[in-house]
Protein backbone atom coordinates (compact mmCIF):
# COMPACT_ATOMS: atom_id res chain seq x y z
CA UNK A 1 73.26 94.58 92.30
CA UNK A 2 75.33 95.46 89.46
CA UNK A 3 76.51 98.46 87.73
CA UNK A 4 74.54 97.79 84.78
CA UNK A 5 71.26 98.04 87.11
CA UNK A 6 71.68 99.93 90.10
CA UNK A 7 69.18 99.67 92.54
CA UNK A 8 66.54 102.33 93.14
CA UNK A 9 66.91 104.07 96.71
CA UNK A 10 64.81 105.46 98.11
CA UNK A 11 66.16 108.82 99.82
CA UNK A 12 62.88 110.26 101.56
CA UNK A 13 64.16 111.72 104.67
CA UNK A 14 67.63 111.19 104.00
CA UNK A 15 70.20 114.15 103.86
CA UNK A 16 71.07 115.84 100.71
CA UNK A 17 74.14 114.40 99.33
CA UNK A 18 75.83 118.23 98.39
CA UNK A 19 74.64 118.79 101.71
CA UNK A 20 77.01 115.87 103.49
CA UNK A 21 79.98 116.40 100.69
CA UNK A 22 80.27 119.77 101.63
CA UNK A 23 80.08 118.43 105.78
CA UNK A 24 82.51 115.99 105.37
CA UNK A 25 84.67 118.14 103.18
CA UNK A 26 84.86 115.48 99.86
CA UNK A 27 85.58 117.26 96.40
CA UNK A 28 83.63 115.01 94.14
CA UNK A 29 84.93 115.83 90.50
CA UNK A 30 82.65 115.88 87.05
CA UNK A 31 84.68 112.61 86.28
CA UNK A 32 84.02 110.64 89.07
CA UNK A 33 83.93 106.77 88.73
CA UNK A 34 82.58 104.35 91.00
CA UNK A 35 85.42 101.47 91.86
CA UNK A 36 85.16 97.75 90.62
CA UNK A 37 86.80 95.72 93.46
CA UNK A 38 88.46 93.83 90.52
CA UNK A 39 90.99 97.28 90.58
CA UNK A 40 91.84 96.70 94.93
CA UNK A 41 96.05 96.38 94.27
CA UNK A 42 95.46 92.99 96.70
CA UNK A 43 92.78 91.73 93.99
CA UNK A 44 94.87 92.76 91.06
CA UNK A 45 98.15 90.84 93.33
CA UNK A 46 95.75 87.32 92.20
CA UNK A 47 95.44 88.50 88.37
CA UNK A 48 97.48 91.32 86.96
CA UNK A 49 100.83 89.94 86.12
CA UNK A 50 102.26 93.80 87.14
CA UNK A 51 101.52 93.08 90.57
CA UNK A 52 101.32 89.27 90.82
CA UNK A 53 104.73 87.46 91.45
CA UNK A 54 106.56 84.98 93.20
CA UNK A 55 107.17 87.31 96.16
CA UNK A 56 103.26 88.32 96.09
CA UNK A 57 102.41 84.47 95.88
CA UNK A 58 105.17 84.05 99.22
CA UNK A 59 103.31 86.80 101.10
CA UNK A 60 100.27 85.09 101.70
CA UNK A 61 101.49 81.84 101.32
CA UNK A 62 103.39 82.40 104.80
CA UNK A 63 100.23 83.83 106.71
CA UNK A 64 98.98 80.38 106.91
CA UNK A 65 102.16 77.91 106.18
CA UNK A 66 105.46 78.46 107.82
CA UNK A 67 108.90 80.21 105.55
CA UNK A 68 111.25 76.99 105.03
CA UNK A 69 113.95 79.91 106.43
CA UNK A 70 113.22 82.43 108.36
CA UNK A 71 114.98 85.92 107.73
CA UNK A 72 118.02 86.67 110.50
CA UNK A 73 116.75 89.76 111.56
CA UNK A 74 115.09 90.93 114.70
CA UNK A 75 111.16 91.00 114.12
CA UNK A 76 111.29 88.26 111.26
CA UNK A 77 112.24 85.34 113.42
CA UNK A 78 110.07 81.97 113.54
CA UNK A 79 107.96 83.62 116.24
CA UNK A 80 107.25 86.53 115.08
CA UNK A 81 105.74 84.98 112.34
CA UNK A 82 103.45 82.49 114.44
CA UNK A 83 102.54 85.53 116.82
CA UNK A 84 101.31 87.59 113.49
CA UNK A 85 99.19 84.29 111.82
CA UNK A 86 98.14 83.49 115.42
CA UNK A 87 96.40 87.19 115.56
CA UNK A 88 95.30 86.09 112.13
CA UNK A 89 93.04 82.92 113.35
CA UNK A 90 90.03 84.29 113.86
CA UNK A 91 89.57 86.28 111.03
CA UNK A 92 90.84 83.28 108.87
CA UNK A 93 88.06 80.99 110.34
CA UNK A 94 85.30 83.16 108.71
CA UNK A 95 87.32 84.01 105.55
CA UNK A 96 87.94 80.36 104.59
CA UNK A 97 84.46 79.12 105.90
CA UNK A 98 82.55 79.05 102.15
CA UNK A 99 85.32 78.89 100.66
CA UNK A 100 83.57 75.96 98.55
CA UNK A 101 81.26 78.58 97.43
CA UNK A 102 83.70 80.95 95.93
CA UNK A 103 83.25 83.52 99.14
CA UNK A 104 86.07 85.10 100.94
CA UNK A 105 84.22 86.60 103.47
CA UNK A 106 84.92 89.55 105.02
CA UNK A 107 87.40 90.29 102.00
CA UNK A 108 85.72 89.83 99.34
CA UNK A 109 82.29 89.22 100.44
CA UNK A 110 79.93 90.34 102.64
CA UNK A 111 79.46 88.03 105.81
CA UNK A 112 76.33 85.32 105.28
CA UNK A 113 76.84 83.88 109.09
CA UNK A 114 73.15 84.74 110.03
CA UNK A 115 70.31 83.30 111.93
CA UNK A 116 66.73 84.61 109.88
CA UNK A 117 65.65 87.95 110.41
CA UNK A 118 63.16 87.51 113.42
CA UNK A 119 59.14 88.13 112.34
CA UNK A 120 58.14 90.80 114.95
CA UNK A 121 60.27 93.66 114.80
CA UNK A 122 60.90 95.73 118.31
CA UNK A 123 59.91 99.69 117.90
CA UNK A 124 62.33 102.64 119.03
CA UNK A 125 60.54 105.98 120.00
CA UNK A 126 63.12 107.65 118.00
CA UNK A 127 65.63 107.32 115.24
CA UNK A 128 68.15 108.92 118.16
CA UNK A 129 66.77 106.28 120.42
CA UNK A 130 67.25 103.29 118.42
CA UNK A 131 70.91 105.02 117.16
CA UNK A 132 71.83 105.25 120.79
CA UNK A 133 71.40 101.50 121.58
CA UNK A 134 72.84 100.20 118.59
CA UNK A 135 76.37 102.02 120.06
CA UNK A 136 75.90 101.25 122.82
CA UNK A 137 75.74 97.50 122.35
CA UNK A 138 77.77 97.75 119.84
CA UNK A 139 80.62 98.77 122.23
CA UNK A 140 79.66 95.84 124.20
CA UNK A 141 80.55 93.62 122.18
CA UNK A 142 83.72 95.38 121.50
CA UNK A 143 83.66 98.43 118.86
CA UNK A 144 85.73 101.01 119.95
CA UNK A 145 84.42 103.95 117.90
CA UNK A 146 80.96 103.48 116.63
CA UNK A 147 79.35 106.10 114.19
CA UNK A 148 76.36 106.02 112.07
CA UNK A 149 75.92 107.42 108.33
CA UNK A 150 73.35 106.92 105.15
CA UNK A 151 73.62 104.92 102.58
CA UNK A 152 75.69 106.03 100.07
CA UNK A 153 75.84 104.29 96.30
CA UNK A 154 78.99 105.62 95.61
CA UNK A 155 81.37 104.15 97.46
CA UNK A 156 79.93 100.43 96.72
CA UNK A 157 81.87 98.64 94.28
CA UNK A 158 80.65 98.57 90.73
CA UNK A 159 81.42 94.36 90.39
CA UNK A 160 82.97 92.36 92.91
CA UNK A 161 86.11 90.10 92.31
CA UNK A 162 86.66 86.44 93.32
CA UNK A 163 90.52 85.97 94.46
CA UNK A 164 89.41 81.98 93.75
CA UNK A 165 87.91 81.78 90.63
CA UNK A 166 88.95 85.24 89.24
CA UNK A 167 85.56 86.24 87.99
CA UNK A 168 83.68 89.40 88.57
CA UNK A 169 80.16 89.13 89.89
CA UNK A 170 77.14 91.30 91.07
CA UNK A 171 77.66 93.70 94.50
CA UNK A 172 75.34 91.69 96.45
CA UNK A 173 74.22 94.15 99.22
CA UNK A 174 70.40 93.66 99.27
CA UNK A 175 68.38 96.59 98.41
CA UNK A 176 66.52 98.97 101.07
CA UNK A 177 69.56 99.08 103.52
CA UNK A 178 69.79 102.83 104.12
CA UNK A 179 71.50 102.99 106.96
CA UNK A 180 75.13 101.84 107.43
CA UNK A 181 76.85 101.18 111.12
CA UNK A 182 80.66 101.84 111.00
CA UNK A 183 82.83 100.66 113.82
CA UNK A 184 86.57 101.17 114.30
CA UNK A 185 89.06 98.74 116.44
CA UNK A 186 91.86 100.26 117.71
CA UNK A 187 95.34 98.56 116.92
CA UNK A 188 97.90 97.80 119.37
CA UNK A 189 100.25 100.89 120.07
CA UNK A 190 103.28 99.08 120.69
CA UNK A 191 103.08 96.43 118.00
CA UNK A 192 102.59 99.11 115.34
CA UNK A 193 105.71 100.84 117.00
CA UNK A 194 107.93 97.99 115.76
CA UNK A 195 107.16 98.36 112.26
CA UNK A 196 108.47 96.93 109.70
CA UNK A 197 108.47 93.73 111.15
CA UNK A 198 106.71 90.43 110.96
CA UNK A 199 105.41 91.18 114.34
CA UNK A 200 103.74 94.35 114.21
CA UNK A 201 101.14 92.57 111.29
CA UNK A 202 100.09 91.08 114.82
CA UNK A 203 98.49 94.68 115.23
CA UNK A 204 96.73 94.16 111.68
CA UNK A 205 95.36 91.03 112.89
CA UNK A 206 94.32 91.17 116.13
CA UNK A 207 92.18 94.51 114.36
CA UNK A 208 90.27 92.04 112.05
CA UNK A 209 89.55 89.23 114.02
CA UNK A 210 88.11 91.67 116.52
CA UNK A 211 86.77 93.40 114.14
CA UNK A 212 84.69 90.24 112.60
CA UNK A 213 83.06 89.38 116.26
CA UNK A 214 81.64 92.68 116.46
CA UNK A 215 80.21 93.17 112.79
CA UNK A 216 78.55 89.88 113.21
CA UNK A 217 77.24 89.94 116.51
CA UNK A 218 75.80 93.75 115.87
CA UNK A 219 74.31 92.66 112.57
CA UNK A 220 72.62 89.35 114.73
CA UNK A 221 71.26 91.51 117.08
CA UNK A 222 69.62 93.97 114.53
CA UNK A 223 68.19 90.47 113.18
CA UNK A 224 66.78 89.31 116.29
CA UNK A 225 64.98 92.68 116.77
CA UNK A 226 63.01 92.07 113.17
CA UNK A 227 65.48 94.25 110.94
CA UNK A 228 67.81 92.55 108.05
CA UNK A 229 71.20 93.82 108.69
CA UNK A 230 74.68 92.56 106.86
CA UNK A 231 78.00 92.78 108.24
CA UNK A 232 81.12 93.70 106.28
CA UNK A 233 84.48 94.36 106.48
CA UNK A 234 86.67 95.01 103.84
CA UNK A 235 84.71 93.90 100.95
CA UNK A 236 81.53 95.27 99.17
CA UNK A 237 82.22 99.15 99.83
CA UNK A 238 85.42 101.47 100.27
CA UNK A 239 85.48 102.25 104.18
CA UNK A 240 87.12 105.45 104.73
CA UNK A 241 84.33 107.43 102.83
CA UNK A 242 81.77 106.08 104.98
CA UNK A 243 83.89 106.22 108.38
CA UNK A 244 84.17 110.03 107.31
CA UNK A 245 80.31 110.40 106.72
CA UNK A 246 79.93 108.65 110.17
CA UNK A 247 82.00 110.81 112.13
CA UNK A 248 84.89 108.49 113.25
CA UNK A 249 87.67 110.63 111.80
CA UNK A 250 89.37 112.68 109.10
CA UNK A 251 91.24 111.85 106.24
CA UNK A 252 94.95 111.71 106.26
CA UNK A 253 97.66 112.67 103.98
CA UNK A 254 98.83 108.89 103.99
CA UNK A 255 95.29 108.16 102.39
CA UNK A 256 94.08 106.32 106.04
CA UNK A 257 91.16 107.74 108.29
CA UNK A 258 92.43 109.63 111.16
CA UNK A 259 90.43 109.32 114.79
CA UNK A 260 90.39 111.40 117.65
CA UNK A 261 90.88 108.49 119.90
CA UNK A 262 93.26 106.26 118.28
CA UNK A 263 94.71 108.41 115.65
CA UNK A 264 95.55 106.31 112.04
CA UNK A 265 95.60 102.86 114.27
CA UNK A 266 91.67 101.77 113.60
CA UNK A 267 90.57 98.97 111.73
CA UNK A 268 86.91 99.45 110.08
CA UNK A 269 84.03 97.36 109.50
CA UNK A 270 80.51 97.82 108.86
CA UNK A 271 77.05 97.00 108.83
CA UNK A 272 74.00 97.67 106.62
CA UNK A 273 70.30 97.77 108.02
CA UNK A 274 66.73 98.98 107.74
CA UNK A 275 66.92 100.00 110.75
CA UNK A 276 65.97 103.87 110.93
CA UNK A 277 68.51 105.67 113.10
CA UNK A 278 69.75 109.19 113.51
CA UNK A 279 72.31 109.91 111.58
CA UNK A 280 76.23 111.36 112.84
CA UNK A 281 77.49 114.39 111.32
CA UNK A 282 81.54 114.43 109.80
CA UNK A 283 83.97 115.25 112.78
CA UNK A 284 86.39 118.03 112.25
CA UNK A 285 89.74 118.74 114.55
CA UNK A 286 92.44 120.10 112.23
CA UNK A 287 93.76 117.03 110.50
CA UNK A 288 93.44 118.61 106.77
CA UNK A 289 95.58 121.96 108.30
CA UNK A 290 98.18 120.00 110.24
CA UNK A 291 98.37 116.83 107.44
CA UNK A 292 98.76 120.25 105.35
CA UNK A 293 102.23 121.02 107.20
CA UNK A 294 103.35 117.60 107.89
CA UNK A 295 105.26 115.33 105.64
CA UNK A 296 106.17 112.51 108.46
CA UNK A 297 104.59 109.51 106.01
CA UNK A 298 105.92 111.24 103.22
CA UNK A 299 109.39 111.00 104.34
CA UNK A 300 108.98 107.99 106.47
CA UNK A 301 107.36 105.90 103.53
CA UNK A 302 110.75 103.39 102.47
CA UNK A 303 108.98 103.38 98.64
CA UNK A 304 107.68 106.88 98.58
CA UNK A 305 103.99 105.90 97.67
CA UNK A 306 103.03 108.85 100.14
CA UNK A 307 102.35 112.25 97.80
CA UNK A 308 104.20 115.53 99.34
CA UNK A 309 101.88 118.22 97.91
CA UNK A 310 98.77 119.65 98.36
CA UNK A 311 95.27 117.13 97.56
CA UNK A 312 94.90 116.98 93.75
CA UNK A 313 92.87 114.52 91.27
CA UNK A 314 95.89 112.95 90.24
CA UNK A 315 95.60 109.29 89.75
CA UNK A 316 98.82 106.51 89.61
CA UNK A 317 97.34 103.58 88.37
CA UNK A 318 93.80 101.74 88.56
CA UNK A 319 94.32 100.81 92.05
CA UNK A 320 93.01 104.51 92.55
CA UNK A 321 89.51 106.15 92.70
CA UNK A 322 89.21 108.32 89.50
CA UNK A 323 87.10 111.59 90.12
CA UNK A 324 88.00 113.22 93.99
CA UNK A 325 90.45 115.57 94.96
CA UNK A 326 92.55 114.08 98.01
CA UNK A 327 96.17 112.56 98.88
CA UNK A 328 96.15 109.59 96.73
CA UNK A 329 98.73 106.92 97.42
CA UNK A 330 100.67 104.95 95.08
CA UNK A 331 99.40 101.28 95.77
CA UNK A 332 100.99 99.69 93.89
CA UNK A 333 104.38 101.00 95.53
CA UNK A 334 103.13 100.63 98.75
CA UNK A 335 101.99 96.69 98.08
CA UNK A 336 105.79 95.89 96.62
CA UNK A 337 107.13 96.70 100.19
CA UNK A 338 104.60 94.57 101.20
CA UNK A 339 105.62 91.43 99.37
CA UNK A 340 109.21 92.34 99.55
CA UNK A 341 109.48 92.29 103.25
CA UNK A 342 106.96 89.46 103.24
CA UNK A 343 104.54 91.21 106.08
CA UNK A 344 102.42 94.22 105.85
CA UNK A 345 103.74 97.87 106.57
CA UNK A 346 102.32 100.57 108.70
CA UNK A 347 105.38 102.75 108.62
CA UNK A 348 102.85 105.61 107.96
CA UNK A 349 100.98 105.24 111.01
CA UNK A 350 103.75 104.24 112.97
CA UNK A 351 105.66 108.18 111.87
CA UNK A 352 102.16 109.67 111.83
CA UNK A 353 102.00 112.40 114.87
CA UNK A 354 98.47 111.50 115.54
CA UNK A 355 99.37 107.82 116.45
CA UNK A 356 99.57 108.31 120.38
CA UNK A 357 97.70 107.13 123.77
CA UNK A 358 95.35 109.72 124.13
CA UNK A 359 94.34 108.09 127.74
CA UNK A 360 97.19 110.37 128.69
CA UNK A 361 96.16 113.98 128.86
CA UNK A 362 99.44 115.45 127.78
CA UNK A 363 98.71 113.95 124.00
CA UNK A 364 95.29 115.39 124.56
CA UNK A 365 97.06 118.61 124.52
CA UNK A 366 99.05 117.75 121.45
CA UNK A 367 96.48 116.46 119.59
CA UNK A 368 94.78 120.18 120.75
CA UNK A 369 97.24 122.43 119.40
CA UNK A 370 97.57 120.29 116.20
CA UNK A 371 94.12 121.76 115.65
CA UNK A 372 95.97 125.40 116.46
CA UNK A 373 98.09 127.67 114.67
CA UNK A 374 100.21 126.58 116.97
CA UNK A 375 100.12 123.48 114.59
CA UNK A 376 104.31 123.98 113.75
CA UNK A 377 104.80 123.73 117.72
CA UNK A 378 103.18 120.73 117.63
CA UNK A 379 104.80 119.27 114.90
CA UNK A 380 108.37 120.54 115.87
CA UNK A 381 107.71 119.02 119.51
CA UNK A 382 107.56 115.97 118.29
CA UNK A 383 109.97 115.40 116.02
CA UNK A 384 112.32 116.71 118.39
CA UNK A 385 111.15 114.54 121.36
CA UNK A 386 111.63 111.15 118.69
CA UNK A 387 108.06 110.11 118.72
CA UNK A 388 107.36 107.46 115.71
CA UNK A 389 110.65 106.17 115.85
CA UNK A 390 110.74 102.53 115.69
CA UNK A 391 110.80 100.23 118.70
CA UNK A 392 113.57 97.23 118.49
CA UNK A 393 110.91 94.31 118.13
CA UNK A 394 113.63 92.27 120.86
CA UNK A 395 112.63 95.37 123.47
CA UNK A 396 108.17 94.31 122.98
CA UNK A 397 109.79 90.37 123.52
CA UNK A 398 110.83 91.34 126.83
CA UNK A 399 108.14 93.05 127.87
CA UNK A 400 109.10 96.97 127.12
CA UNK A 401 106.43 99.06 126.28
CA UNK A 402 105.92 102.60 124.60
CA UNK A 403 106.06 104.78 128.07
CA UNK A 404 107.98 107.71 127.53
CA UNK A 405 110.76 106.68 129.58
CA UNK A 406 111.15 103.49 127.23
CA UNK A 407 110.40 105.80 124.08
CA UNK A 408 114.19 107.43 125.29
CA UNK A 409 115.56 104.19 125.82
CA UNK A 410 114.91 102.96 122.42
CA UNK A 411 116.26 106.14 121.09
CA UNK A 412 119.21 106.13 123.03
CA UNK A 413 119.90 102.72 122.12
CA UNK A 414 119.31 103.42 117.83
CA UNK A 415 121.70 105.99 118.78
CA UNK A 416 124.41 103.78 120.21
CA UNK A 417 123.91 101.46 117.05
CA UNK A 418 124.45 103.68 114.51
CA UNK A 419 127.90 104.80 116.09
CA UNK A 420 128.97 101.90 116.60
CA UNK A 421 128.30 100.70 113.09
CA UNK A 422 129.72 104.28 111.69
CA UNK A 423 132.84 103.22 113.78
């Protein structure tokens, strides 16, 4: 589809879209604008000569070729690197599969790795039924958070964007797919702890190439029971919207979708279908009031992309969606770190208070009275107790993890650094 001719939906039966703003607490401005993929700040890295560069073109040059040097400094080394690429693999495999075709998949494109849709379709009693066994096998094959939401025009992209070819063509999400599937993959605690590093884009990784399994084997499975389903990841559609609408999490001051379970540290993909299932409602648990109070990835961001004030419709650049009122980060700040420390960042999730283990009760009861007025407790017990400080990437080598115990080793040890460097 295009943005010239949009495709007719048909919303009998489907909620009210005021309705599900209102739920999932979106302000959706008189000057909203749909986004053209062409505007992502990694599409514009291929084609705008304000973000494309010699640095840019080194970035993701090295996630498949090794650096001719490798950067002296603990979590850049030669393994670090092949650790990070290695996480990489997977997710690679599909990418570069039609690449003769002009596809990135997964990034660009939607996935096309299907067998037909079968003839007979299988029956549910009940939208809640068939809903219920679509998360359920979608956790077997490996979703961690699965939540289910309508189709929603808006947050497709008007064109999409070729990295290969630079050309804009059609969205090419097939008509009568009402019903989107989001999952979230948890990414690994400790790697994100070592941030910035080489190593902890192992964390980004391992979350896509997981992430690809599951999308495709939920979207085969919908297509052996009769119903065309496509799986995506990070191209046709902005996520976060839809995670929100699917209730998987809340929006973050750092722009990122915050979880229950996993905090900022998800990974999202998708899936479209026919399928009629019942739909989730937006999850609320006091991450607008306590993001409201905390400037952690403000003051942790190294370029500042992160916004310190209260959610406005301010704008930086094209990179950003024109027409909400949110936290909107500077991308193209964020992306220069990027390509200047050649490997992604995730300082912001790494400093955010909401990144814990919460298979340990006592950050259950954090993550409780974050939801509190006891909010400032919250917030003042942890940066007191030095959570989100950065683990020495030589310390996750040897086999340290983030316990507690090691969490005041680390800190003890940044401690004895600095002095002896002041010294």
């Amino acid at each position: 589809m295009s943005a010239k001719n949009p495709p007719t939906l048909d919303t009998s039966g489907m909620p009210d879209f005021d309705k599900t703003d209102k739920e999932a607490d979106f302000e959706i401005m008189a000057d909203f604008e749909r986004f053209n993929q062409k505007n992502d700040v990694f599409r514009r890295s291929w084609w705008d000569a304000n973000i494309r560069s010699e640095k840019s073109r080194l970035f993701y040059k090295t996630y498949r070729e090794p650096l001719k040097t490798w950067r002296k400094a603990d979590g850049f080394t030669q393994k670090d690197y092949a650790f990070r690429n290695a996480t990489w693999h997977v997710s690679d495999l599909f990418t570069e599969m039609k690449e003769n075709e002009d596809r990135r998949e997964g990034f660009t494109d939607a996935f096309t790795l299907y067998r037909d849709v079968a003839k007979e379709k299988t029956h549910f009693e009940s939208p809640e039924a068939a809903a219920n066994e679509i998360k359920n096998i979608a956790k077997r094959f490996g979703a961690d958070i699965v939540g289910i939401t309508q189709y929603d025009e808006r947050w497709l992209y008007t064109q999409k964007f070729s990295d290969m070819s630079l050309t804009e063509r059609p969205n090419d999400i097939p008509d009568g797919l009402k019903y989107v599937i989001v999952t979230a993959q948890r990414m690994d605690h400790d790697l994100i702890s070592t941030v910035p590093s080489a190593l902890s884009g192992a964390a980004t990784g391992l979350g896509y190439s997981h992430d690809a399994t599951v999308v495709l084997s939920v979207a085969q499975y919908l297509r052996n029971l009769g119903y065309n389903a496509v799986a995506s990841m990070n191209d046709s559609s902005l996520n976060i919207p839809m995670a929100i609408q699917a209730g998987l999490g809340e929006y973050g001051r750092h722009g990122l979708l915050i979880t229950k379970e996993f905090g900022p540290r998800v990974r999202l993909g998708k899936i479209y279908t026919d399928l009629p299932m019942a739909l989730d409602k937006p999850l609320h648990f006091g991450v607008k009031e306590f993001c409201g109070i905390c400037r952690a990835c403000t003051r942790g961001c190294p370029v500042k992309a992160i916004p310190d004030g209260a959610p406005t419709n301010q704008t930086y650049n094209q990179s950003n969606i024109k027409g909400i009122k949110k936290w909107t980060v500077n991308g193209e700040k964020c992306f220069g770190y990027w390509v200047a420390q050649n490997s992604d960042c995730s300082v912001c999730i790494r400093v955010c208070p909401y990144n814990k283990d919460y298979s340990k009760w006592l950050y259950c009861v954090g993550r409780w009275l974050a939801g509190t007025r006891l909010r400032s407790l919250m917030l003042t017990l942890d940066i007191k107790l030095g959570y989100g400080r950065r683990m020495q990437p030589k310390l996750w080598w040897q086999g340290q993890r983030g316990t507690f115990i090691n969490l005041i080793l680390n800190f003890l040890s940044l401690r004895k650094r600095k002095k002896n460097f002041s010294s």
